[in-house]
N, C-alpha and C. Protein backbone atom coordinates (compact mmCIF):
# COMPACT_ATOMS: atom_id res chain seq x y z
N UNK A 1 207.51 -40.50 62.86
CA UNK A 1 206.42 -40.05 62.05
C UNK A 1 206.76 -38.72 61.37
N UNK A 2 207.59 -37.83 62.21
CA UNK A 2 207.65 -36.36 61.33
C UNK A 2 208.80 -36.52 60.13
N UNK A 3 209.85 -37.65 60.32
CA UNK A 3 210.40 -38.08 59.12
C UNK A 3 209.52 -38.55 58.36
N UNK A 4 209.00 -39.37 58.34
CA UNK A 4 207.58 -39.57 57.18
C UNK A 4 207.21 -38.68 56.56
N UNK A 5 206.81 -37.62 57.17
CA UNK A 5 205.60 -36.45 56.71
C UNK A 5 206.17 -35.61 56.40
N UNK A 6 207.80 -35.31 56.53
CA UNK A 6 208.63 -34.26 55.77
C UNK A 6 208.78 -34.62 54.52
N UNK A 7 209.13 -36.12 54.22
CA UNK A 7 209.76 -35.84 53.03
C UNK A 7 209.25 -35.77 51.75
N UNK A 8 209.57 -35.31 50.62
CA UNK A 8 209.15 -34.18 49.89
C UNK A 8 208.75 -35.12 48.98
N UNK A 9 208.08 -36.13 49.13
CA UNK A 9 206.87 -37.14 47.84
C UNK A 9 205.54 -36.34 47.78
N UNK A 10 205.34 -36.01 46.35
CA UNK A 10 204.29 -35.62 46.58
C UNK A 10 203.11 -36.33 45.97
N UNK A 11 201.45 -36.02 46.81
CA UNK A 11 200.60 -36.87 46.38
C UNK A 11 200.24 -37.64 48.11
N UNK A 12 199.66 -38.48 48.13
CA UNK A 12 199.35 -39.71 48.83
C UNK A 12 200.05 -40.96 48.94
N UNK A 13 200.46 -41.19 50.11
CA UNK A 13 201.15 -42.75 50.25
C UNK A 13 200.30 -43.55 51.29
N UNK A 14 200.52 -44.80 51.10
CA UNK A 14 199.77 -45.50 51.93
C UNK A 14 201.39 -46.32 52.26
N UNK A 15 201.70 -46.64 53.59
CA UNK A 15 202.89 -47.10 54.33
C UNK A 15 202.54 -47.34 55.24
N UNK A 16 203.82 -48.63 55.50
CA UNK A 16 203.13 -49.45 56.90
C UNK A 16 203.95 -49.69 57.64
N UNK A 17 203.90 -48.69 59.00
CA UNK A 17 204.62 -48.52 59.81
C UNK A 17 204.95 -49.80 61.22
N UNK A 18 205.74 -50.82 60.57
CA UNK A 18 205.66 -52.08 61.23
C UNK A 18 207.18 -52.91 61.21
N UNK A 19 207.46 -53.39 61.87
CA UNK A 19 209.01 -54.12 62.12
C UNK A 19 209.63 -54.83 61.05
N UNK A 20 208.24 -55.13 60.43
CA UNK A 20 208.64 -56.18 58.98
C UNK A 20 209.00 -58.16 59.23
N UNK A 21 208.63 -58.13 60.67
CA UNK A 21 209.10 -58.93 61.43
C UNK A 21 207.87 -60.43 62.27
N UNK A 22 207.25 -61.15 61.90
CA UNK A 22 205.92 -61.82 61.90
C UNK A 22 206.37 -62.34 63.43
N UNK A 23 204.96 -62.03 64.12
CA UNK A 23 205.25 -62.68 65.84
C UNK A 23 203.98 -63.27 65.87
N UNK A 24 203.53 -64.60 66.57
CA UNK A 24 202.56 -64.74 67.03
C UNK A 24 202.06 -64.01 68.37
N UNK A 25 201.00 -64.81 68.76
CA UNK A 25 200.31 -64.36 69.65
C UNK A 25 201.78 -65.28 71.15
N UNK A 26 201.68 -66.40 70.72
CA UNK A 26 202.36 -67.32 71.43
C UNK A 26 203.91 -66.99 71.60
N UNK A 27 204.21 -66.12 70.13
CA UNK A 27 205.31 -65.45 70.77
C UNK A 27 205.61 -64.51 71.77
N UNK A 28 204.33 -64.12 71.14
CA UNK A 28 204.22 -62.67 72.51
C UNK A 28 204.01 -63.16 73.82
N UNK A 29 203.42 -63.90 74.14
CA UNK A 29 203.66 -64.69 75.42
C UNK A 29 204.67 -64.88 76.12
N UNK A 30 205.47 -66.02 75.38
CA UNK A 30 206.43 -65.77 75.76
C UNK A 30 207.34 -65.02 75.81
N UNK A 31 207.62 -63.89 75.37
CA UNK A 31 207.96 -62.45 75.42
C UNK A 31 207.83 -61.89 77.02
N UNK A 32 206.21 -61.56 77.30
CA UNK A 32 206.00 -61.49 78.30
C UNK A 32 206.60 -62.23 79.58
N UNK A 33 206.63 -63.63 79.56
CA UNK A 33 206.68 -64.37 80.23
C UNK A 33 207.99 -64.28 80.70
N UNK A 34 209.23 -64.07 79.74
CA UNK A 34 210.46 -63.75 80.09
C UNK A 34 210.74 -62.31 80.28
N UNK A 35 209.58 -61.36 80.15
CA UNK A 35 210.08 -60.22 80.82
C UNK A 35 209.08 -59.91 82.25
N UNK A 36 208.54 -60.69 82.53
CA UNK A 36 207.69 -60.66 83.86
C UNK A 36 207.92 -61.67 84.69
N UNK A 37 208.74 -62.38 84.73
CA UNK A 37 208.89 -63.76 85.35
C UNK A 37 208.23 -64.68 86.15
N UNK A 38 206.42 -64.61 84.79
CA UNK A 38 205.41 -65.22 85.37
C UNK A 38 205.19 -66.69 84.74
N UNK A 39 204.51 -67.64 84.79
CA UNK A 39 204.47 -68.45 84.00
C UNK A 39 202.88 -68.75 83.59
N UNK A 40 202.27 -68.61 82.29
CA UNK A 40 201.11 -68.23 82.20
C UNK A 40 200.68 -69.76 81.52
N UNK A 41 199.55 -69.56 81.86
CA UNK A 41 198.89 -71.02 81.83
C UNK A 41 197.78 -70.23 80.18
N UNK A 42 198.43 -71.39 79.19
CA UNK A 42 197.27 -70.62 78.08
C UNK A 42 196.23 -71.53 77.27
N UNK A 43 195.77 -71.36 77.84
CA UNK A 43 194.19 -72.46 76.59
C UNK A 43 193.26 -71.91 75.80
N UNK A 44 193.09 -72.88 74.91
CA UNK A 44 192.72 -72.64 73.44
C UNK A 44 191.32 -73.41 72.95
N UNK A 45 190.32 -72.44 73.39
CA UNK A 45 188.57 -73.06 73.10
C UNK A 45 188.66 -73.13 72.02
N UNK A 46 188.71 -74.52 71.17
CA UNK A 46 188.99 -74.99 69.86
C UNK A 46 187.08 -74.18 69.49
N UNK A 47 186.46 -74.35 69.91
CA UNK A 47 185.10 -74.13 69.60
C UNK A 47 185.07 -72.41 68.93
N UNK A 48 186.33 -71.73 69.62
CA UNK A 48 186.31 -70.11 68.77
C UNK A 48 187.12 -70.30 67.74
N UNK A 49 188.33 -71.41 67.51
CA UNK A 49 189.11 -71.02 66.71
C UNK A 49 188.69 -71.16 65.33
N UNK A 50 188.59 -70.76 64.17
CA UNK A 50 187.90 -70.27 62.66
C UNK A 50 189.23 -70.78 62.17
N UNK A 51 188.49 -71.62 60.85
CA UNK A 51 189.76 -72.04 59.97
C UNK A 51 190.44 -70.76 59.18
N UNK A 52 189.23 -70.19 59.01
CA UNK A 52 189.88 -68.32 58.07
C UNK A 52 191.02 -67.60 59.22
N UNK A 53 190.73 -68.07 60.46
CA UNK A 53 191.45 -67.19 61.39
C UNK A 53 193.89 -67.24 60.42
N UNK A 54 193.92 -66.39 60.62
CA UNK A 54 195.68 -65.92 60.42
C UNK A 54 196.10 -66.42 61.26
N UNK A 55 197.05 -67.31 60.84
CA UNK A 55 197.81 -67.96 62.10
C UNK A 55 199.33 -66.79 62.73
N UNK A 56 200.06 -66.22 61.51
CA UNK A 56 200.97 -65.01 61.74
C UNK A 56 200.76 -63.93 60.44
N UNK A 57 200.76 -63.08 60.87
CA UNK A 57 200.70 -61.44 59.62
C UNK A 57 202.02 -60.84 60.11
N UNK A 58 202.45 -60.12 59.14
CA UNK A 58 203.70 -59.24 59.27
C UNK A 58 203.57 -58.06 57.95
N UNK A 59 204.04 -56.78 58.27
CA UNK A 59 203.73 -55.77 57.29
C UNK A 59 205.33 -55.57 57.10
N UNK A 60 205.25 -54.95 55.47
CA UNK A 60 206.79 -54.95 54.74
C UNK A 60 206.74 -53.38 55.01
N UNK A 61 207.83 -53.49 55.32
CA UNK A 61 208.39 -52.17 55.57
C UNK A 61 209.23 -51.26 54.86
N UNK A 62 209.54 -52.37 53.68
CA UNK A 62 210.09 -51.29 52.61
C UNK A 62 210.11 -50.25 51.87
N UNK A 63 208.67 -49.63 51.90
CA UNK A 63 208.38 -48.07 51.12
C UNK A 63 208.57 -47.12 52.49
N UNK A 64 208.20 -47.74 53.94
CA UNK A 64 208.56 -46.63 54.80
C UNK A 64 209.83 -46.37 54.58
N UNK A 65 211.46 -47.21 54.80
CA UNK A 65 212.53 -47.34 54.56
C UNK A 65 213.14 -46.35 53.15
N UNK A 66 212.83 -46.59 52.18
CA UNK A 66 212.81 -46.08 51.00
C UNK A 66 212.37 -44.37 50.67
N UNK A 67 211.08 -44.49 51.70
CA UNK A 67 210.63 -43.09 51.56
C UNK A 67 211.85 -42.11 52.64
N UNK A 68 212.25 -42.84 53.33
CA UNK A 68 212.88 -41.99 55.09
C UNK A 68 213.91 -42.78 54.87
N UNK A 69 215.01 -43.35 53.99
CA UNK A 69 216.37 -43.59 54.10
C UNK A 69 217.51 -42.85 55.42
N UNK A 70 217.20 -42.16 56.33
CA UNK A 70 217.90 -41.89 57.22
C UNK A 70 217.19 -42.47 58.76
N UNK A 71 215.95 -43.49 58.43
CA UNK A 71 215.37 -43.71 59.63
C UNK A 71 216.09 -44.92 60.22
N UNK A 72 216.15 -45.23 61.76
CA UNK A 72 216.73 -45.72 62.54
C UNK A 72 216.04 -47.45 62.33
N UNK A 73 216.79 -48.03 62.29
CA UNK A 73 216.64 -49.72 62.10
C UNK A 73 215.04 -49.65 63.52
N UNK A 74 213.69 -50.22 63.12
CA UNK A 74 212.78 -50.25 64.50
C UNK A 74 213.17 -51.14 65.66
N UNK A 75 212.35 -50.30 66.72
CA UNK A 75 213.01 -50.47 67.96
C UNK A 75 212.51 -52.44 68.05
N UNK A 76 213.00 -53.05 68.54
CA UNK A 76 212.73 -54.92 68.61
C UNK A 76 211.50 -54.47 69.54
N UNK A 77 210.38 -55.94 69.65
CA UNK A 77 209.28 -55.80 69.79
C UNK A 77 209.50 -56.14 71.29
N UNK A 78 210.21 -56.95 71.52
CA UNK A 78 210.48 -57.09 72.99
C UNK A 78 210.80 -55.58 73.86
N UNK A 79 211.49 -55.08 73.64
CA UNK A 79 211.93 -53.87 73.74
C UNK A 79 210.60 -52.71 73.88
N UNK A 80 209.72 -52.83 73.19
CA UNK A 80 208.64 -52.03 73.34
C UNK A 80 207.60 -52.85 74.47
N UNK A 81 207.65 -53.94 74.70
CA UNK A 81 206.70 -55.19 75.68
C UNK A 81 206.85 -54.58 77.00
N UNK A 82 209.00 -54.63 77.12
CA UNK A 82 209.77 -54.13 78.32
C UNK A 82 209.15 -52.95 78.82
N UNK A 83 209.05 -51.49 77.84
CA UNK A 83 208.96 -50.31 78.31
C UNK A 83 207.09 -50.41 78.49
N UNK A 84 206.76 -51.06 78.05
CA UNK A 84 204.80 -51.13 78.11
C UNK A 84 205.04 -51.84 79.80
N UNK A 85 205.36 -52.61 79.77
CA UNK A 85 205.45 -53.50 81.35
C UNK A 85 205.62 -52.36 81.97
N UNK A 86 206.82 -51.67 82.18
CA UNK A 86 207.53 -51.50 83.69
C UNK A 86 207.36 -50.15 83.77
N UNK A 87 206.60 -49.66 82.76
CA UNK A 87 205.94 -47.88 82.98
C UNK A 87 204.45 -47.94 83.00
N UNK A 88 204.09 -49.10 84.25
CA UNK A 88 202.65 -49.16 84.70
C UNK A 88 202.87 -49.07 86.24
């Protein structure tokens, strides 16, 4: 973030600080599932699910990149799951 906010654009940006990288929910599961070595039982009350509902979203990350050309490739999402798990 303080690379962001140093560099010398001036004015207002709106940037979206995100992997650039689309995961479901079901990915993330299994994410979990192989870093907890649980096996999760998952069901789906068709009665909540909304046809408007997003099945995957992902944010472009190219004006953060562009603005901060010296910033570090983002950390993989698994990788952040790992350190959320095992620092509880």
């Amino acid at each position: 973030y303080t690379k962001l906010l140093s560099t010398s654009n001036q004015g207002l940006n709106t940037v979206n600080l995100c992997s650039g990288k689309s995961l479901s929910i079901r990915d993330i599961i299994e994410l979990l599932q192989q870093i907890t070595g649980h096996t999760l039982k998952v069901e789906t009350d068709s009665s909540l699910v909304r046809q408007a509902d997003i099945k995957r979203q992902y944010g472009d990350n190219q004006k953060l990149f562009s603005l901060t050309p010296k910033l570090l490739v983002p950390v993989e999402f698994k990788e952040t799951l790992k350190w959320m798990v095992h620092s509880t």
